[in-house]
Every structure is written in C-alpha cells, then in structure tokens.
C-alpha atoms as a PDB file:
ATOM      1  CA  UNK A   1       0.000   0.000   0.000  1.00  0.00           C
ATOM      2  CA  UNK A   2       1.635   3.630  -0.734  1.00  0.00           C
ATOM      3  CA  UNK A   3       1.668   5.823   1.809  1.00  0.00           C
ATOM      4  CA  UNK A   4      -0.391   8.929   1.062  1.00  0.00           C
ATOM      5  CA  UNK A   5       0.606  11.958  -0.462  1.00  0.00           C
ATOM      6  CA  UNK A   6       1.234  15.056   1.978  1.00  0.00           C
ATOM      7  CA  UNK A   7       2.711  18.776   1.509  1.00  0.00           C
ATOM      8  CA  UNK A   8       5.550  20.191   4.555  1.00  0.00           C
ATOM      9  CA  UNK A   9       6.889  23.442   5.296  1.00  0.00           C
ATOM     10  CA  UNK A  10      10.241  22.378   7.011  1.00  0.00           C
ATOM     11  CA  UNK A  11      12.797  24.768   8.514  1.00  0.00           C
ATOM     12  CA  UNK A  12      16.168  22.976   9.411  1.00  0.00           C
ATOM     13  CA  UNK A  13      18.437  24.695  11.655  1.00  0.00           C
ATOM     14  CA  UNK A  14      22.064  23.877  12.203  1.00  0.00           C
ATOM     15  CA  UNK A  15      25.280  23.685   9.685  1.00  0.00           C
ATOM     16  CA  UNK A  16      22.746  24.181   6.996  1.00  0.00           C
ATOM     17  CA  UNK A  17      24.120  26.712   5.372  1.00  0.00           C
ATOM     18  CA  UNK A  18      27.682  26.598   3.058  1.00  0.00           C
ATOM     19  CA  UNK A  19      27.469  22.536   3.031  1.00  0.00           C
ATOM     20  CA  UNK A  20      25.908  22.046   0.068  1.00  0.00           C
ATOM     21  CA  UNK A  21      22.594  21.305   1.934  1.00  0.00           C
ATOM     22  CA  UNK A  22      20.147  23.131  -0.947  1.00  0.00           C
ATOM     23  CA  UNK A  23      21.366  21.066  -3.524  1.00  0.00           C
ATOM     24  CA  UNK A  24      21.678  17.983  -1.667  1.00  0.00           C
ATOM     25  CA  UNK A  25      18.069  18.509  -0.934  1.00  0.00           C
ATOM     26  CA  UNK A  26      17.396  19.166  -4.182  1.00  0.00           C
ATOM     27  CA  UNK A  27      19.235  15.863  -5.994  1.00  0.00           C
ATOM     28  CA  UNK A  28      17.354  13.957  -3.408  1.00  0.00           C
ATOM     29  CA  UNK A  29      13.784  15.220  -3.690  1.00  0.00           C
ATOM     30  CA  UNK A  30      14.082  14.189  -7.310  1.00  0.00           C
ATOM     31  CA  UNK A  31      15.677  11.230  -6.627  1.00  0.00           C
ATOM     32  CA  UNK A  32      12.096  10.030  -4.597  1.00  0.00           C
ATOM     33  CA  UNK A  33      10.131  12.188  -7.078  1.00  0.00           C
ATOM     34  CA  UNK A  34       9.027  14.663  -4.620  1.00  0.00           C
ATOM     35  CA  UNK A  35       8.310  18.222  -5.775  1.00  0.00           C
ATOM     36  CA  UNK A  36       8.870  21.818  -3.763  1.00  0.00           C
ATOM     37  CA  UNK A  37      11.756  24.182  -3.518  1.00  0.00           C
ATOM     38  CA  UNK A  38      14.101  24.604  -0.612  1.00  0.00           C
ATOM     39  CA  UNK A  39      15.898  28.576  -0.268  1.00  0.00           C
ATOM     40  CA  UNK A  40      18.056  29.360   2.605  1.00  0.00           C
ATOM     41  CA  UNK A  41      17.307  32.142   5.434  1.00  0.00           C
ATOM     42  CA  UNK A  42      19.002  35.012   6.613  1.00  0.00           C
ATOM     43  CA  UNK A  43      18.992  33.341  10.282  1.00  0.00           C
ATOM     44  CA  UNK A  44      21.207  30.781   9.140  1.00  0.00           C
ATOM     45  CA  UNK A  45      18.256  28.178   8.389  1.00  0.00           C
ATOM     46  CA  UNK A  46      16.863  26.600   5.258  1.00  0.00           C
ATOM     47  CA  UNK A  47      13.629  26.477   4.381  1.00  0.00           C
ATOM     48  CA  UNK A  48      11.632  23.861   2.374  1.00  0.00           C
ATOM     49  CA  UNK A  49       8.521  22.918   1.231  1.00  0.00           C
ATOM     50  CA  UNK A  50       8.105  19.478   0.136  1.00  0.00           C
ATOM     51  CA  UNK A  51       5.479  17.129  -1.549  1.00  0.00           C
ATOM     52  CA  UNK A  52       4.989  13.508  -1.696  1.00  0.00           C
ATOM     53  CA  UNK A  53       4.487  10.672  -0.616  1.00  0.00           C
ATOM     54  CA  UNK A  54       4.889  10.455   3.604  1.00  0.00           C
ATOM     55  CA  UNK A  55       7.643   7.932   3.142  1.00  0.00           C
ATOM     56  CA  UNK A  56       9.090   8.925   0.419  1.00  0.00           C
ATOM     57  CA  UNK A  57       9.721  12.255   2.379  1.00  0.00           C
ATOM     58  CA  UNK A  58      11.103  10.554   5.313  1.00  0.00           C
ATOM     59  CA  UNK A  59      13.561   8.857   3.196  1.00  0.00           C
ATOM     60  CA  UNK A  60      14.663  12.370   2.144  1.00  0.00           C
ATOM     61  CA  UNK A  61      15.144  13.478   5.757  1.00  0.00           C
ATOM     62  CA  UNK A  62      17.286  10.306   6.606  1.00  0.00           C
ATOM     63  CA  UNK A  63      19.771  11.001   3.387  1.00  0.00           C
ATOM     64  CA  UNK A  64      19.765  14.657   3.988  1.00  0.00           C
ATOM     65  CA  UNK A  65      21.390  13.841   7.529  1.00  0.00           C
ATOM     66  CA  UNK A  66      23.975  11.815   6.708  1.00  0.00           C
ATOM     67  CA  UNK A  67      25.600  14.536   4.631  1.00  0.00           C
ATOM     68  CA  UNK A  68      29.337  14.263   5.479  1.00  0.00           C
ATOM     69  CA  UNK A  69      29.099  18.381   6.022  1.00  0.00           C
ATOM     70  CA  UNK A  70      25.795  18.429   7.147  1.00  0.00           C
ATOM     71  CA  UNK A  71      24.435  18.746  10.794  1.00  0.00           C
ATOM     72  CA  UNK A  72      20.905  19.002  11.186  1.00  0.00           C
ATOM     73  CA  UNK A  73      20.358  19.870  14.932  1.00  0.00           C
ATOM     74  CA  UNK A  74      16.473  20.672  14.762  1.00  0.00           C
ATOM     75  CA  UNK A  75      13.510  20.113  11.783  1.00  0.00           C
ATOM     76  CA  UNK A  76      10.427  22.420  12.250  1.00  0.00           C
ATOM     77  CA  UNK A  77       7.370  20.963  10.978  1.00  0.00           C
ATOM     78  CA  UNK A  78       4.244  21.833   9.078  1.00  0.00           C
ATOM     79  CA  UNK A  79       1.593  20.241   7.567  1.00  0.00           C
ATOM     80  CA  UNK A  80       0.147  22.634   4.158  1.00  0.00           C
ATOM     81  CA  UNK A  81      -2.313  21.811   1.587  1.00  0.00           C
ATOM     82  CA  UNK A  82      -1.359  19.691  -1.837  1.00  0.00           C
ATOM     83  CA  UNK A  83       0.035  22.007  -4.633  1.00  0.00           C
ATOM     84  CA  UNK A  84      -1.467  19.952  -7.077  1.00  0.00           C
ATOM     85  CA  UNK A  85      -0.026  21.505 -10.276  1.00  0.00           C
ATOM     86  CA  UNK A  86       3.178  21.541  -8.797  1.00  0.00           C
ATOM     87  CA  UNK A  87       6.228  20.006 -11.255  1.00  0.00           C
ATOM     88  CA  UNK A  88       9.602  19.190 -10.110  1.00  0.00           C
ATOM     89  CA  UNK A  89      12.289  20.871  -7.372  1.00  0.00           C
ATOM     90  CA  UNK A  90      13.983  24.124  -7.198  1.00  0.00           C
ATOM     91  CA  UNK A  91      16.730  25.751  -4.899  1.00  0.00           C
ATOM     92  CA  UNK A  92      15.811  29.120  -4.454  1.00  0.00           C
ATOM     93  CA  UNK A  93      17.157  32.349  -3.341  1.00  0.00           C
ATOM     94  CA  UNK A  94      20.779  33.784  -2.823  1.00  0.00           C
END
C-alpha cells in the first residue's frame, strides 16, 4: 500500500548553510520524485517545502542527515495543503 501523499513546510536549523545542503536537498527530492523548492534564510536556516508521498519524504530526511558536512540539529514541521499543479524541485534564493 503507498503511503499517502502530503505537503511540509520544514525549517532545518544547524550547519545548513555553506554545506551544500540546498542542492543535496534538491538531488534527493528528485531522486524520490518529490516536488517543492528549498531557499536558505538570513537566520542561518533553510527552508523547504516538500510534496509527496509520507515515506518517500522521510527517506529524504534520513539522506539529507547523513551529509558528510551536514548537521541538522532541529527540523520544524508543518503540515500545508497539496500544490497539485506543482512540477519538479527548485533551490531558491541567494
């Protein structure tokens, strides 16, 4: 059974920033199909949103932290409504 389909707003704080975190993000969203974007803050934190299937995104989250330059210390979560004409991943911003 797939698991269903759900839309997050995610704000990851920690060595986010200058790792190679948005793209990593990126090359793994498409790698589980998922669609969104993902821009980094002026705090220091990235942003995402992300679409897809539940597990699908959880897989995500599990690659993202074992980035060799990554350290993920905190993930703020929100559930938002389905984009539904929403194609593909972008990194956004500066």
């Amino acid at each position: 059974m797939a698991s269903p389909v759900t839309r997050l707003h995610l704000r990851f704080l920690g060595r986010v920033q200058g790792v190679g975190f948005r793209y990593q993000s990126m090359y793994a969203a498409r790698n589980f199909n998922l669609t969104g974007w993902v821009k980094n803050m002026p705090d220091g934190s990235v942003e995402m949103e992300v679409q897809g299937p539940e597990e699908a995104i959880d897989y995500m989250l599990l690659q993202l932290q074992t980035g060799r330059w990554i350290r993920i210390e905190h993930i703020e979560k929100k559930k938002l409504p389905l984009v539904r004409e929403e194609r593909g991943f972008q990194v956004r911003g500066y």
